[in-house]
N, C-alpha and C. Protein backbone atom coordinates (compact mmCIF):
# COMPACT_ATOMS: atom_id res chain seq x y z
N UNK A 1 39.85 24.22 76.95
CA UNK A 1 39.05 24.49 78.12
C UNK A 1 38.50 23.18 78.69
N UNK A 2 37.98 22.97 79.77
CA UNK A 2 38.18 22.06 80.57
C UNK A 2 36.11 21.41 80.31
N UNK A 3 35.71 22.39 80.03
CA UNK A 3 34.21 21.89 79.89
C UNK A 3 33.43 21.80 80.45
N UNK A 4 32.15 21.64 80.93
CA UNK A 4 31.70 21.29 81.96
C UNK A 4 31.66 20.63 83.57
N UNK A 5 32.67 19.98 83.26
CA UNK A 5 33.30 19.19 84.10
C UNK A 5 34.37 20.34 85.01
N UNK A 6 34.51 21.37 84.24
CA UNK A 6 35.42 21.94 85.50
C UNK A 6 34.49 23.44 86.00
N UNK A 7 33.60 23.27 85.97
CA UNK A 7 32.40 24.40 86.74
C UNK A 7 32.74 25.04 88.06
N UNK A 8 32.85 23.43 88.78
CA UNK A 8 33.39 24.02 90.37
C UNK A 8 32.23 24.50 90.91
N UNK A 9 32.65 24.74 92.52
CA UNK A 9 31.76 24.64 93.10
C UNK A 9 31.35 26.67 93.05
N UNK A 10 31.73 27.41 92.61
CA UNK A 10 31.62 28.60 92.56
C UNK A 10 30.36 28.83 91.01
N UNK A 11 30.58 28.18 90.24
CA UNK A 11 29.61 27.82 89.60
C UNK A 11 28.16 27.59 89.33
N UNK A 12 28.35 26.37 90.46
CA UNK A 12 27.40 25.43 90.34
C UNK A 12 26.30 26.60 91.72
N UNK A 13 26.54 27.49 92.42
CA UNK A 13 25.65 27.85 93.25
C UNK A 13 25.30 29.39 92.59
N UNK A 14 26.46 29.95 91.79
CA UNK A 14 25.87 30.82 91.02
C UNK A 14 24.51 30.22 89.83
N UNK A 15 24.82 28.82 89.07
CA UNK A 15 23.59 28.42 88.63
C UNK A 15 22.05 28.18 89.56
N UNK A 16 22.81 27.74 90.65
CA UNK A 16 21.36 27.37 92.11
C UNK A 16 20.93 28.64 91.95
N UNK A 17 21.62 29.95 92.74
CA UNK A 17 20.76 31.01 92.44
C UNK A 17 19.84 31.35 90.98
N UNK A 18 20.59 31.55 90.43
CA UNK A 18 19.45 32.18 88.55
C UNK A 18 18.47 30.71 88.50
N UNK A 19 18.56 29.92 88.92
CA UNK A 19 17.69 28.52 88.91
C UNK A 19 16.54 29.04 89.90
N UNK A 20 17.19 29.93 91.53
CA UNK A 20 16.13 30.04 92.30
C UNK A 20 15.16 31.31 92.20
N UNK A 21 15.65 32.32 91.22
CA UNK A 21 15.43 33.35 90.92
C UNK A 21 14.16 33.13 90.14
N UNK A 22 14.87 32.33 88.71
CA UNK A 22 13.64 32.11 87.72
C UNK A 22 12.50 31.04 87.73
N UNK A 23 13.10 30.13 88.71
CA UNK A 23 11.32 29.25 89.38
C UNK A 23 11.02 29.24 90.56
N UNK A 24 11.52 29.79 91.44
CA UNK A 24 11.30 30.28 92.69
C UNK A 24 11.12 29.04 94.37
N UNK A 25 11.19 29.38 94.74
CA UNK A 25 11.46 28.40 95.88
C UNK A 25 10.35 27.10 96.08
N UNK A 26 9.26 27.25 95.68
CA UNK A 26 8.25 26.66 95.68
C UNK A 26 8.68 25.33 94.37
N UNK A 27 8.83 25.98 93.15
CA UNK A 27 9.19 24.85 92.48
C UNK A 27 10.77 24.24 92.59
N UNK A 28 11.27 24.73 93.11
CA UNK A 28 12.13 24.20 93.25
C UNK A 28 12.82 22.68 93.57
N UNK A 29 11.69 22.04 94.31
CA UNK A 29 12.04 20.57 95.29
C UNK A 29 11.50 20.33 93.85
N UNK A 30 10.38 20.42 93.10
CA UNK A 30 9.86 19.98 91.94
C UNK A 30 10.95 19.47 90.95
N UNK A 31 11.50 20.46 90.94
CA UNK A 31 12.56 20.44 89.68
C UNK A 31 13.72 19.80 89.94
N UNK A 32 13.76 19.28 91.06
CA UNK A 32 15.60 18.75 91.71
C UNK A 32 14.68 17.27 91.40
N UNK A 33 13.21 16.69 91.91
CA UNK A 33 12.63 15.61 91.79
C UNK A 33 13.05 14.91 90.25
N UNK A 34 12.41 16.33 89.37
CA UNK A 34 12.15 15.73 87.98
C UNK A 34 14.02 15.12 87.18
N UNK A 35 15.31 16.08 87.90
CA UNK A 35 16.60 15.80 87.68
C UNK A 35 16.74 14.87 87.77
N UNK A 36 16.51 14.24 89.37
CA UNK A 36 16.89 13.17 89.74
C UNK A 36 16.43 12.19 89.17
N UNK A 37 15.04 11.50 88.84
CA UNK A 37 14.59 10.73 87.98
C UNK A 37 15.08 10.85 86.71
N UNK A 38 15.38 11.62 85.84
CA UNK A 38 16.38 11.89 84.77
C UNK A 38 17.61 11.01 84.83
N UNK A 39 18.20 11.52 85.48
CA UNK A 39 19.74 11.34 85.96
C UNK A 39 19.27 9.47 86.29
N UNK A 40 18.62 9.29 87.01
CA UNK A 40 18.77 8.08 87.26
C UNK A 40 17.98 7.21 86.39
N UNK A 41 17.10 7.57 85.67
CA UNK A 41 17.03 6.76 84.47
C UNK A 41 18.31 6.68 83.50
N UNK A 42 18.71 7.56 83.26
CA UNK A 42 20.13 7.62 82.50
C UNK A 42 20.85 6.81 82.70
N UNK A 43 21.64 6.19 83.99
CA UNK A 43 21.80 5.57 84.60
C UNK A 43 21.34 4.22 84.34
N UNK A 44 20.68 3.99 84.51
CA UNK A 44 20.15 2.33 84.33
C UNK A 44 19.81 2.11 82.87
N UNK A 45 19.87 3.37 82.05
CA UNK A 45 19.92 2.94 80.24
C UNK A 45 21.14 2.78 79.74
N UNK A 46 22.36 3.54 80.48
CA UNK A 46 23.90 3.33 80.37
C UNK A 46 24.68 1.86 81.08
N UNK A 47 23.62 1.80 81.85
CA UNK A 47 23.97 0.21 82.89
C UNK A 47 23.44 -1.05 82.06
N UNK A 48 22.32 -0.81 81.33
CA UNK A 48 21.93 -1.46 80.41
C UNK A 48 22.69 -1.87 79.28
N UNK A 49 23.17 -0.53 78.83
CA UNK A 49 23.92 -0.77 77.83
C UNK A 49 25.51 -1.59 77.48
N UNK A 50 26.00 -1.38 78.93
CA UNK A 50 27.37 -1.46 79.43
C UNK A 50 27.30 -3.04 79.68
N UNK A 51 25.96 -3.76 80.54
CA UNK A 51 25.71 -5.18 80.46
C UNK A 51 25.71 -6.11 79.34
N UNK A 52 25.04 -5.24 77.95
CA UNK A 52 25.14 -6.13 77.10
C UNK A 52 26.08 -6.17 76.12
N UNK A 53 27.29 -4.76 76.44
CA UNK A 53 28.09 -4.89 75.85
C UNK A 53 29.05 -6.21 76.41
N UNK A 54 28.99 -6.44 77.75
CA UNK A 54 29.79 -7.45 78.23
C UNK A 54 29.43 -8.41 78.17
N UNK A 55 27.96 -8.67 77.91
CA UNK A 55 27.83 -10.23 77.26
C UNK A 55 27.77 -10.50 76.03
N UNK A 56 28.36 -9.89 75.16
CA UNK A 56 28.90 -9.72 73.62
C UNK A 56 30.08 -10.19 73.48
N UNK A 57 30.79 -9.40 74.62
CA UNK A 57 32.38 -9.63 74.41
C UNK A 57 32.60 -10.81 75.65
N UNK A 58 31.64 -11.78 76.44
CA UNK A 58 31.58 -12.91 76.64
C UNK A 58 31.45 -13.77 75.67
N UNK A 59 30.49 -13.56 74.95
CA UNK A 59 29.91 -14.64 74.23
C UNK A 59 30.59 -14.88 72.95
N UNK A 60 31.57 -13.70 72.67
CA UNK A 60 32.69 -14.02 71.17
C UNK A 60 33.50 -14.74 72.18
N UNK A 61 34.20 -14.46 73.48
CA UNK A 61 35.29 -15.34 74.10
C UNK A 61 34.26 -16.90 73.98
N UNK A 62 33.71 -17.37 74.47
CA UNK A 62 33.21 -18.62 74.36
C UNK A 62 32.86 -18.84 72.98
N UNK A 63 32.77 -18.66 71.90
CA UNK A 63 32.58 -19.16 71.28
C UNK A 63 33.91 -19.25 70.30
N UNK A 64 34.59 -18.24 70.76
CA UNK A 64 36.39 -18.40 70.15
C UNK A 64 36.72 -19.99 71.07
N UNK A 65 36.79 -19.72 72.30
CA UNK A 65 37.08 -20.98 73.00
C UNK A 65 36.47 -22.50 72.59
N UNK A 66 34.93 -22.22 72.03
CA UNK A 66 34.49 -23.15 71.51
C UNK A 66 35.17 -23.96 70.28
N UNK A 67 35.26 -22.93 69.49
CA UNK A 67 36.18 -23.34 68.24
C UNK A 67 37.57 -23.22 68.23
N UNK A 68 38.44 -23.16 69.41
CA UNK A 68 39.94 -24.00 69.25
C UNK A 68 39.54 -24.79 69.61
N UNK A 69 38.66 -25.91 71.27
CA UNK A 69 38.32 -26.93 71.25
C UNK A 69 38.06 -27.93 69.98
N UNK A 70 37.33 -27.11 69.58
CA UNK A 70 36.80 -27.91 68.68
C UNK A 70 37.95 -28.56 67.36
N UNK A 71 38.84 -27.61 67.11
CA UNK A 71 39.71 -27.53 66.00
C UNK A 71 40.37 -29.04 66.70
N UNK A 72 41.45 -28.28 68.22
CA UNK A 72 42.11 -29.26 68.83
C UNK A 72 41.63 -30.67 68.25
N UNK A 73 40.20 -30.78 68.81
CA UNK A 73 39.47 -32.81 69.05
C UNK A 73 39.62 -33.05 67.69
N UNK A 74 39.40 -32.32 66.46
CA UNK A 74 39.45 -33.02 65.03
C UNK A 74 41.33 -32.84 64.50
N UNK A 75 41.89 -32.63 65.72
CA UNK A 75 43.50 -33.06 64.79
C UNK A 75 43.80 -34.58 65.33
C-alpha cells in the first residue's frame, strides 16, 4: 500500500471535514496556525541537520585531500 503519501485529494477534505466537525470553525484558523509552525520548525531541524551532514562529508574530503598532499611533499 502506498501510505500516506497516496491519500489524495478525496481524502485529505474528507479529513478537513471530521477536523471541522470535531473543533469547529472557530478553532479552526487556530489549529492550521499551530500545523504550520510545526511543520516549519520541522523543517529548519531537518535543514539543520542536512547542513551538518554536509559539512562532515566536506571536512573528511579536505582532510583526505590534506593527507595525499601531504604524503605527495614527503616522497
Amino acid at each position: 500500500m502506498g501510505g500516506i503519501a497516496s491519500i489524495g485529494v478525496p481524502g485529505l477534505i474528507i479529513i478537513l471535514v471530521i477536523v471541522l466537525i470535531i473543533f469547529g470553525p472557530k478553532k479552526l484558523p487556530e489549529i492550521g496556525g499551530a500545523v504550520g509552525k510545526t511543520f516549519a520548525e520541522f523543517k529548519r531541524s531537518t535543514k539543520g541537520l542536512m547542513d551538518d551532514d554536509d559539512e562532515d562529508d566536506k571536512d573528511k574530503k579536505d582532510k583526505k585531500e590534506t593527507a595525499e598532499t601531504n604524503k605527495t611533499e614527503s616522497l
